[in-house]
C-alpha atoms as a PDB file:
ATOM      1  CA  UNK A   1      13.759  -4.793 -13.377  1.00  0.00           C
ATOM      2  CA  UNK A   2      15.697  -7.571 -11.487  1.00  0.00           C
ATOM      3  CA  UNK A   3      14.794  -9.368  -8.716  1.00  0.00           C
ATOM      4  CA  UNK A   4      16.936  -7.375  -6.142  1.00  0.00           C
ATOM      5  CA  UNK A   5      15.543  -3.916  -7.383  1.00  0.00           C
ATOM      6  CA  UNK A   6      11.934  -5.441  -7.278  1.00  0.00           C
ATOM      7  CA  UNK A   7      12.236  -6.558  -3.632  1.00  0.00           C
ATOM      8  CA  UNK A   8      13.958  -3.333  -2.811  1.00  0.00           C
ATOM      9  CA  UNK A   9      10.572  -1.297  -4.485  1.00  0.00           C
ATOM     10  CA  UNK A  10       7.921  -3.541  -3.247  1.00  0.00           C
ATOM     11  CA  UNK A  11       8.296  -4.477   0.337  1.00  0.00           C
ATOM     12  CA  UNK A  12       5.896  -3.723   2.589  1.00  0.00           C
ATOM     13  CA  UNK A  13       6.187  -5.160   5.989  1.00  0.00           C
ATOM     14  CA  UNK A  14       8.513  -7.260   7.292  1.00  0.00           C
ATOM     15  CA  UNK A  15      13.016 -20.290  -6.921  1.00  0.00           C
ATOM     16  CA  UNK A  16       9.135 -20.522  -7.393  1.00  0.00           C
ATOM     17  CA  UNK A  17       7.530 -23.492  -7.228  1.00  0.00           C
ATOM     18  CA  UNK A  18       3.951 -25.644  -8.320  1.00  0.00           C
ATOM     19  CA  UNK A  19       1.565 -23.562  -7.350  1.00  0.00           C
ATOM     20  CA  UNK A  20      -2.326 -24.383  -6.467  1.00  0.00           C
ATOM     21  CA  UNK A  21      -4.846 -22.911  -8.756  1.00  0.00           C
ATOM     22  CA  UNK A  22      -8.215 -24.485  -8.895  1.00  0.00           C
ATOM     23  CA  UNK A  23      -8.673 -24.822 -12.932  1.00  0.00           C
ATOM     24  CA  UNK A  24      -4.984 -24.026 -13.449  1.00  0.00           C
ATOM     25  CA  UNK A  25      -4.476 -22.198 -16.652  1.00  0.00           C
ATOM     26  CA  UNK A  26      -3.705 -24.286 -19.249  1.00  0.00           C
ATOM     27  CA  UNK A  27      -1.007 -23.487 -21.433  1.00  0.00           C
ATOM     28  CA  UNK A  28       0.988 -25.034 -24.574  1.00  0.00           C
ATOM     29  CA  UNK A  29       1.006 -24.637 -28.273  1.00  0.00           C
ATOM     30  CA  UNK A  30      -2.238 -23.872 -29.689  1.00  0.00           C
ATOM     31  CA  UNK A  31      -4.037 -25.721 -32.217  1.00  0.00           C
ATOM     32  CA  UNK A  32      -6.737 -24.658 -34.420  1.00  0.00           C
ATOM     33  CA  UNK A  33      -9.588 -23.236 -32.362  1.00  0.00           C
ATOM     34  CA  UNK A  34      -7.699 -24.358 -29.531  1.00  0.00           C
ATOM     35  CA  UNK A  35      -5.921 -21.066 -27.160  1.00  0.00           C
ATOM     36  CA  UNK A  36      -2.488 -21.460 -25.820  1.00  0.00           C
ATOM     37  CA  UNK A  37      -3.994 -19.871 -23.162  1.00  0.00           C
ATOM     38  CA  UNK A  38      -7.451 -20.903 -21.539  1.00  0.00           C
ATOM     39  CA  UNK A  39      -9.623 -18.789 -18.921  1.00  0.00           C
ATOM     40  CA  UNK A  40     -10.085 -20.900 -16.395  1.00  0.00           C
ATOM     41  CA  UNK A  41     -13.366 -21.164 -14.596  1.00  0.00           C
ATOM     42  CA  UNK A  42     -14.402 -19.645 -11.466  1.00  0.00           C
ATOM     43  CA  UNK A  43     -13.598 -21.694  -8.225  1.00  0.00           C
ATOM     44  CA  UNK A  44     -17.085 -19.907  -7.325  1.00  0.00           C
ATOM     45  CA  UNK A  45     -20.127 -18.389  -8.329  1.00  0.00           C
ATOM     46  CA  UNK A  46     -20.566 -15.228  -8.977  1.00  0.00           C
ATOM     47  CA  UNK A  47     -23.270 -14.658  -6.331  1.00  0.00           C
ATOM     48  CA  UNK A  48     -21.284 -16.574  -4.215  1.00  0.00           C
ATOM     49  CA  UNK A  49     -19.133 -13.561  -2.898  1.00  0.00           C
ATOM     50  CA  UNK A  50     -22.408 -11.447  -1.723  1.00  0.00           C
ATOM     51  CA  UNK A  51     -22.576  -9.411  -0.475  1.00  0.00           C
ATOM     52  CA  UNK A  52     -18.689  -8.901   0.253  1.00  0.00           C
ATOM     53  CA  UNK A  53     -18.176  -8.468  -3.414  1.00  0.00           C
ATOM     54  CA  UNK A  54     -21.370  -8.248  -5.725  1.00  0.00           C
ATOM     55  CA  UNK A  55     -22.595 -10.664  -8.370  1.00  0.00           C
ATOM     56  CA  UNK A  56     -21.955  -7.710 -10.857  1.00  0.00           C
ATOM     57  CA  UNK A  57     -18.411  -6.738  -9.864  1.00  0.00           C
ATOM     58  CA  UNK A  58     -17.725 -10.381 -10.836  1.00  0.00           C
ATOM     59  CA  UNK A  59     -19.372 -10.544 -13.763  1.00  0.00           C
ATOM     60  CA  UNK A  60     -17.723  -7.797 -15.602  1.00  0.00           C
ATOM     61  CA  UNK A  61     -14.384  -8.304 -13.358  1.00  0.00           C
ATOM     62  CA  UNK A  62     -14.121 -11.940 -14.445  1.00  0.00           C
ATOM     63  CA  UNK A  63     -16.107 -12.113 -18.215  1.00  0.00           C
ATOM     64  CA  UNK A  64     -14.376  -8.339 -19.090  1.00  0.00           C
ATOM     65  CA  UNK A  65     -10.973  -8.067 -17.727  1.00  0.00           C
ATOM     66  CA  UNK A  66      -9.695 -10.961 -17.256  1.00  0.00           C
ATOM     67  CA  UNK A  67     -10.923 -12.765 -20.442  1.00  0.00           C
ATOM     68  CA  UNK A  68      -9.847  -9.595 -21.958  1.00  0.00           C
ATOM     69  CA  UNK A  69      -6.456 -10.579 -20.797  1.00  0.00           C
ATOM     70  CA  UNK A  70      -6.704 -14.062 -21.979  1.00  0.00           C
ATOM     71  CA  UNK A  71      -8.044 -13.051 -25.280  1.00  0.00           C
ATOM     72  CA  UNK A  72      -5.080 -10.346 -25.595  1.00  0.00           C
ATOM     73  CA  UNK A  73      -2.301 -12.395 -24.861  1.00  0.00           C
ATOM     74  CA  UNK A  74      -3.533 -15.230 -27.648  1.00  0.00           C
ATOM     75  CA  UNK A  75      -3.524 -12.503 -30.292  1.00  0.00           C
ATOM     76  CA  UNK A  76      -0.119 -11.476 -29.253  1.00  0.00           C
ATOM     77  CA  UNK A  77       1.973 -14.621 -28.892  1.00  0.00           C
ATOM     78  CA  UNK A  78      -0.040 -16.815 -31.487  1.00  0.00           C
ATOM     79  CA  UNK A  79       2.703 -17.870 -34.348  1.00  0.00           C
ATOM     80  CA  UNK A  80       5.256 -17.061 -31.841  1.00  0.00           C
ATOM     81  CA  UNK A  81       7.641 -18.774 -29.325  1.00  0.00           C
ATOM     82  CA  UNK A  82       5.505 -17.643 -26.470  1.00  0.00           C
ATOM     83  CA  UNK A  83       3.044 -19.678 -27.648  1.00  0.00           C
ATOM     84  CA  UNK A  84       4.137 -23.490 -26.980  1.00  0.00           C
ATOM     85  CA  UNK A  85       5.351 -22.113 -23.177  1.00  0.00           C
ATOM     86  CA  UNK A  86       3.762 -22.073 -20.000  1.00  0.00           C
ATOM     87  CA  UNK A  87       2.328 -19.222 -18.586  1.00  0.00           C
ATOM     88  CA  UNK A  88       4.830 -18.336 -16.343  1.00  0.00           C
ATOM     89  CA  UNK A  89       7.801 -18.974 -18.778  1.00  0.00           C
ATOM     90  CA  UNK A  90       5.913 -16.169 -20.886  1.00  0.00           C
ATOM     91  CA  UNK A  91       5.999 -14.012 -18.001  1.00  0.00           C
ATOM     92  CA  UNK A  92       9.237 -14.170 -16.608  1.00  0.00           C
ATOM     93  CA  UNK A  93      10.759 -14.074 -20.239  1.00  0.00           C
ATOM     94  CA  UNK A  94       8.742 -10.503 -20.864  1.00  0.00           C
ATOM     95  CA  UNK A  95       9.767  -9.293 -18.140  1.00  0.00           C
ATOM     96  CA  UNK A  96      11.762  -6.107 -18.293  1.00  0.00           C
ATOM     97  CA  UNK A  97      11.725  -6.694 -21.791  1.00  0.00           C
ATOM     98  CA  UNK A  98      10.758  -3.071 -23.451  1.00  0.00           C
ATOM     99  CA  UNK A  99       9.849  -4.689 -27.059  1.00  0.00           C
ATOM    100  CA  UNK A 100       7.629  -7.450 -24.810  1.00  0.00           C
ATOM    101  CA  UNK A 101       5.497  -4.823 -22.749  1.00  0.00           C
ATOM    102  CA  UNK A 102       2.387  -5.934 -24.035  1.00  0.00           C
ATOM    103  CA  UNK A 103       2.773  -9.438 -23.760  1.00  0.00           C
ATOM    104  CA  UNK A 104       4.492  -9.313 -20.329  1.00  0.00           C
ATOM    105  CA  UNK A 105       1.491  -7.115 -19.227  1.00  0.00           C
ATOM    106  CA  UNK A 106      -1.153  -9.324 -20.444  1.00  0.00           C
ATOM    107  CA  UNK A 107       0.307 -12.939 -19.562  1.00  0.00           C
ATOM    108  CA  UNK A 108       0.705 -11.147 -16.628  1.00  0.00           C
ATOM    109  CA  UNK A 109      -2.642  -9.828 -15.458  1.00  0.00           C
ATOM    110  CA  UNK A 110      -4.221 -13.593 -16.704  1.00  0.00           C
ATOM    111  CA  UNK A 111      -1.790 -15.081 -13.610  1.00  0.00           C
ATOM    112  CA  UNK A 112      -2.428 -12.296 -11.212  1.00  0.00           C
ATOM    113  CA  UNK A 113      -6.306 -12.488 -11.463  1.00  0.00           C
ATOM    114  CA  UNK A 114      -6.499 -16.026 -11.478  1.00  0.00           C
ATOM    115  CA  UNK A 115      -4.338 -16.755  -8.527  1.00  0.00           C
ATOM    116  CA  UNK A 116      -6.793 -13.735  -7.011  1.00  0.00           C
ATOM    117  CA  UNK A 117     -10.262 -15.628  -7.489  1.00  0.00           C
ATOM    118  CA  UNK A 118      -7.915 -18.407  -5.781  1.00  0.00           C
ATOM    119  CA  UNK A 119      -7.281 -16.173  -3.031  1.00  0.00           C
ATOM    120  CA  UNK A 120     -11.109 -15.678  -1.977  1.00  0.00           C
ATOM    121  CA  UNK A 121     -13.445 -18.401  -0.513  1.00  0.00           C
ATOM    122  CA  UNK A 122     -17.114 -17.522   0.469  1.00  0.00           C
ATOM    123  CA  UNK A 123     -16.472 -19.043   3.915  1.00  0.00           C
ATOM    124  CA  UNK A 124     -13.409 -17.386   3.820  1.00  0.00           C
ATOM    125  CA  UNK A 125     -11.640 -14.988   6.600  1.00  0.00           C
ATOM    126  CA  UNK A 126     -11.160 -15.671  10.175  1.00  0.00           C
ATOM    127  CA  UNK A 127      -7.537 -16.667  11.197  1.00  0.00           C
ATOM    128  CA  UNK A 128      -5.508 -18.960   9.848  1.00  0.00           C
ATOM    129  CA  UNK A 129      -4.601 -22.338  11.322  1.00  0.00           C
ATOM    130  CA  UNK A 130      -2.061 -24.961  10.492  1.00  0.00           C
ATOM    131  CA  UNK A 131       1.333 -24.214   8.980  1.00  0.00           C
ATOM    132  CA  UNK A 132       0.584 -20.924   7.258  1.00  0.00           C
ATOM    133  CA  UNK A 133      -1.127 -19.870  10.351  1.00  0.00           C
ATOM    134  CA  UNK A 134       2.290 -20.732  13.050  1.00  0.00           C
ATOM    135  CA  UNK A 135       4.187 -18.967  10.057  1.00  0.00           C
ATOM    136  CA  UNK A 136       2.038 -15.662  10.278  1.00  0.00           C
ATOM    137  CA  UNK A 137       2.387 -15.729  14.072  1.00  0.00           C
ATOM    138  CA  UNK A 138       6.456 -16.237  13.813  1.00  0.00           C
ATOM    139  CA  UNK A 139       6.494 -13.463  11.289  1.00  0.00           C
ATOM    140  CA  UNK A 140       4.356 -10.832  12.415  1.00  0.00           C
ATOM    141  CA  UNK A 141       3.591 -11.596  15.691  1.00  0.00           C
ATOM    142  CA  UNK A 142       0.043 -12.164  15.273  1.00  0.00           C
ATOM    143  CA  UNK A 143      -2.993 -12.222  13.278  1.00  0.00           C
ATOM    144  CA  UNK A 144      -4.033  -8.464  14.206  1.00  0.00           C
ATOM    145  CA  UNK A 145      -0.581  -7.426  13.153  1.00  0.00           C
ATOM    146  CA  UNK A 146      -0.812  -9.366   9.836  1.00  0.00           C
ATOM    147  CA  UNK A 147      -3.948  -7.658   8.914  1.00  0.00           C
ATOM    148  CA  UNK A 148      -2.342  -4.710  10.196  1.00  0.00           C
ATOM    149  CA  UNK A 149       0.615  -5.090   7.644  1.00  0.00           C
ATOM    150  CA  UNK A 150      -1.346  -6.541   4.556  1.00  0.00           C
ATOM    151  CA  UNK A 151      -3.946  -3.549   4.567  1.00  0.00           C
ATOM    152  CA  UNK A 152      -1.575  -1.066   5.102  1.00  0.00           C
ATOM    153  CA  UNK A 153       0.399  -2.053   1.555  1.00  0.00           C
ATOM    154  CA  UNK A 154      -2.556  -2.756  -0.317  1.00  0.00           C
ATOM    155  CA  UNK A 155      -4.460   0.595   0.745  1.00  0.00           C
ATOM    156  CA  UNK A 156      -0.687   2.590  -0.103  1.00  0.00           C
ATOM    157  CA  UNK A 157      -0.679   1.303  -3.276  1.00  0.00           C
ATOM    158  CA  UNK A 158      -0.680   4.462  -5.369  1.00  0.00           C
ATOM    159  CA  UNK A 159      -3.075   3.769  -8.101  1.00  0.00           C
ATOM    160  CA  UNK A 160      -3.611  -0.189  -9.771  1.00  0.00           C
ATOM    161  CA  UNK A 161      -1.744  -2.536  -8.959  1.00  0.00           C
ATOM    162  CA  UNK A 162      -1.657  -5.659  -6.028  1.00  0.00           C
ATOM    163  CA  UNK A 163      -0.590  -6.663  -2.460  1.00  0.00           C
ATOM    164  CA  UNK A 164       0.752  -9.817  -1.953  1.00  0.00           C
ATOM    165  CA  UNK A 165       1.784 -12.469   0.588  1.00  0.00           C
ATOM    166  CA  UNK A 166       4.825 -14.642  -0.577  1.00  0.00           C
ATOM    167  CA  UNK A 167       7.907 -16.367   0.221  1.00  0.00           C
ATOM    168  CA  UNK A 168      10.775 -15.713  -0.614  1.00  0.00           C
ATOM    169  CA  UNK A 169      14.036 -17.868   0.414  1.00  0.00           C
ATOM    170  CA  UNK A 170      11.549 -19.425   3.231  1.00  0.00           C
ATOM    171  CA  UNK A 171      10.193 -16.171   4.934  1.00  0.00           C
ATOM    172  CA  UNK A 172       7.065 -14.569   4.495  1.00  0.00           C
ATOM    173  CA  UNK A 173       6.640 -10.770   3.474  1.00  0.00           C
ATOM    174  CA  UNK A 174       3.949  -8.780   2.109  1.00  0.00           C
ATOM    175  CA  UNK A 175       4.803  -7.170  -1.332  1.00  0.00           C
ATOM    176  CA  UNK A 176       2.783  -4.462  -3.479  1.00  0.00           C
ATOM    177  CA  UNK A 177       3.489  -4.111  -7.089  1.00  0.00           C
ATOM    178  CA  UNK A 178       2.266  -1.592  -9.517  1.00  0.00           C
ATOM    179  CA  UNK A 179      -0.009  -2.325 -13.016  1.00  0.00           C
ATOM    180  CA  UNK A 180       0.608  -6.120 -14.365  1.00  0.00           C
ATOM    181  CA  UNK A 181       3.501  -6.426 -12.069  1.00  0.00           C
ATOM    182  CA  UNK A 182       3.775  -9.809 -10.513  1.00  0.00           C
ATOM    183  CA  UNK A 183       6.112 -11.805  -7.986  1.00  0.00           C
ATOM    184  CA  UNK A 184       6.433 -14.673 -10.351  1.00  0.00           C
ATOM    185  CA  UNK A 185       8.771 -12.241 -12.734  1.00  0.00           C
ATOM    186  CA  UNK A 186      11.123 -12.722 -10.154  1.00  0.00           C
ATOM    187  CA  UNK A 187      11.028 -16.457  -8.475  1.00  0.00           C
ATOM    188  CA  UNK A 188       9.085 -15.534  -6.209  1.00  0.00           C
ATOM    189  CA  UNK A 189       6.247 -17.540  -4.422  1.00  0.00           C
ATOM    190  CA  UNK A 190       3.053 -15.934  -3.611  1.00  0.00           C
ATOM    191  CA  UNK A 191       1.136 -17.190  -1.103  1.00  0.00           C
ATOM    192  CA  UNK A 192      -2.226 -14.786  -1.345  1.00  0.00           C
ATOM    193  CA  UNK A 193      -3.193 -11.936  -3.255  1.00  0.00           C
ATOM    194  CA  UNK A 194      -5.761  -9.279  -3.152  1.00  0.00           C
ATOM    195  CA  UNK A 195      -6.418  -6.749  -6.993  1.00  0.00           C
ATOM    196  CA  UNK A 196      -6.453  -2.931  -5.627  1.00  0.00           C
ATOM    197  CA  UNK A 197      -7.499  -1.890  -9.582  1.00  0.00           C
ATOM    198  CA  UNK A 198     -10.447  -0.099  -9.413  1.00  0.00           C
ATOM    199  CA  UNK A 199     -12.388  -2.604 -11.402  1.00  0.00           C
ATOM    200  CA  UNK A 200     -11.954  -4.840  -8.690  1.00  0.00           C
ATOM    201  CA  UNK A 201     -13.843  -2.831  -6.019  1.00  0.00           C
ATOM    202  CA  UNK A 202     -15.455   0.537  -7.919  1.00  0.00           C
ATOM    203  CA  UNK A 203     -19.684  -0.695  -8.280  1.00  0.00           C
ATOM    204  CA  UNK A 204     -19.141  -1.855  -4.780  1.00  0.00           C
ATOM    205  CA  UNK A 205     -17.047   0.691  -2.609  1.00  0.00           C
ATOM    206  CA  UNK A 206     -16.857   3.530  -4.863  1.00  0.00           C
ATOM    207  CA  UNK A 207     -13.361   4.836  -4.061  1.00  0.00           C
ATOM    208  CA  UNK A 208     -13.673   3.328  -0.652  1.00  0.00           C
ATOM    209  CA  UNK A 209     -10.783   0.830  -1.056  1.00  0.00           C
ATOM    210  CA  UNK A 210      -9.913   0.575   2.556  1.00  0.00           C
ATOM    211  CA  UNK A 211     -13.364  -0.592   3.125  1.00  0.00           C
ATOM    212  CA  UNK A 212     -12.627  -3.615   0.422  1.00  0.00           C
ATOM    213  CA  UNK A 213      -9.723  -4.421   1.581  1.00  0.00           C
ATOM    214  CA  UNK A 214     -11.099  -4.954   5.002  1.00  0.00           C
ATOM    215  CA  UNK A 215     -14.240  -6.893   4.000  1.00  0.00           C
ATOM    216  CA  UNK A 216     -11.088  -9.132   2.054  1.00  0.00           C
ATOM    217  CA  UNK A 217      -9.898  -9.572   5.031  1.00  0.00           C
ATOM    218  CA  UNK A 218     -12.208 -10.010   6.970  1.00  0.00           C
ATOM    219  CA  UNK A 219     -14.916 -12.526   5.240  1.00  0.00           C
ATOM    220  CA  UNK A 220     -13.230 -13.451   1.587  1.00  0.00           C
ATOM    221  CA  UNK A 221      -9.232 -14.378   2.494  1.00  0.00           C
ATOM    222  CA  UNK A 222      -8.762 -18.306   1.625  1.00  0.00           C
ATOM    223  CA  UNK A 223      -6.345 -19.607   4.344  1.00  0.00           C
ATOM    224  CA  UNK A 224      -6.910 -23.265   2.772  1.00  0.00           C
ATOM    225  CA  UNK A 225      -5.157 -21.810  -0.403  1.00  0.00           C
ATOM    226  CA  UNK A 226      -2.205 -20.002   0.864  1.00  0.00           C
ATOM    227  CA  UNK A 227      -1.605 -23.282   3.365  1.00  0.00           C
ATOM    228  CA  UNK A 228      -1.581 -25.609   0.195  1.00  0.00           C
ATOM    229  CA  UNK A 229       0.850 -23.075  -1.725  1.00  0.00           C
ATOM    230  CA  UNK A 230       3.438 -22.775   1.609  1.00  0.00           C
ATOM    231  CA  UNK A 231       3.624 -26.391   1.757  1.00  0.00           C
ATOM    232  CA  UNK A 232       3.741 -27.507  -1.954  1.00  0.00           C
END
């Protein structure tokens, strides 16, 4: 898919570059025991979300999934290529690649779900202030209508998949994208993320995602993180 045809499928309402991920992955050429690819930790504990998001959601979302993901995409780019590149190299040279699937959709999901534990704070919520706060208002409008916005494409989301705030050529929009799909294919920035896969929510909302997405919202959203990736 290329970049045009991915904007034109995931917007919602109205070149990528460093990025700030507490315990960035760490990526290059593996040695020995060594990954190419390393799970980095939590920027939390795993109580630490309660009772937005339980202790037990993140203990199989975080030691299951996503180390599943880590674990997956070692196995399949170890004695390859992929394997001396960056993350995001690996992803955006998968992508749209038939033959590359399972890498693509792998390297993939590692990015999306750490920049996700980025995306929460336990003090998090409230409305933004600063630059990415002035940038929501000139946007959107307002906070409400943000909120508004972002639920809406993460609740419409038919089936797994991710909403998204990034920036793209210097204006904000809210993007959903379906599976492993992520803005970083494409260039794109994001700015804040929230996982609609079942996984993320099921122990604790049952198949009550608007009710998730809210409490996101609401008491989890880390406005500290999407104001250091705006302005770096």
């Amino acid at each position: 898919m290329q970049r045009r045809e991915f904007l034109k499928w995931t917007l919602g309402a109205g070149a990528i570059g460093t990025l700030y991920l507490a315990g960035a992955v760490k990526t290059g050429q593996a040695q020995s025991n060594n990954p190419a690819i390393v799970q980095p930790p939590l920027p939390f504990k795993n109580e630490d979300l309660e009772p937005t998001i339980s202790a037990k959601t993140i203990e199989f979302h975080y030691g299951k999934h996503h180390s599943g993901y880590v674990n997956k995409t070692n196995q399949l780019i170890a004695g390859t290529d992929y394997e001396k590149l960056p993350l995001v190299d690996i992803i955006q040279k998968t992508a749209g690649a038939a033959d590359k699937a399972a890498i693509f959709n792998n390297a993939a999901q590692v990015f999306n779900h750490t920049f996700y534990w980025n995306s929460m704070h336990p003090k998090g919520g409230g409305k933004p202030t600063g630059k990415i706060g002035q940038k929501i208002k000139e946007t959107y409008g307002s906070h409400q209508k943000f909120m508004e916005a972002f639920s809406d494409a993460a609740i419409s989301q038919f089936g797994s998949g991710w909403a998204w705030l990034v920036l793209d050529q210097g204006k904000l929009k809210i993007l959903k994208t379906a599976n492993a799909d992520t803005p970083v294919a494409y260039g794109i920035k994001p700015i804040l993320t929230v996982d609609v896969w079942e996984h993320a929510y099921y122990l604790d909302y049952q198949n009550r995602r608007a009710d998730y997405v809210q409490a996101f919202l609401e008491h989890l959203i880390n406005w500290e993180f999407a104001e250091r990736n705006l302005t770096r």
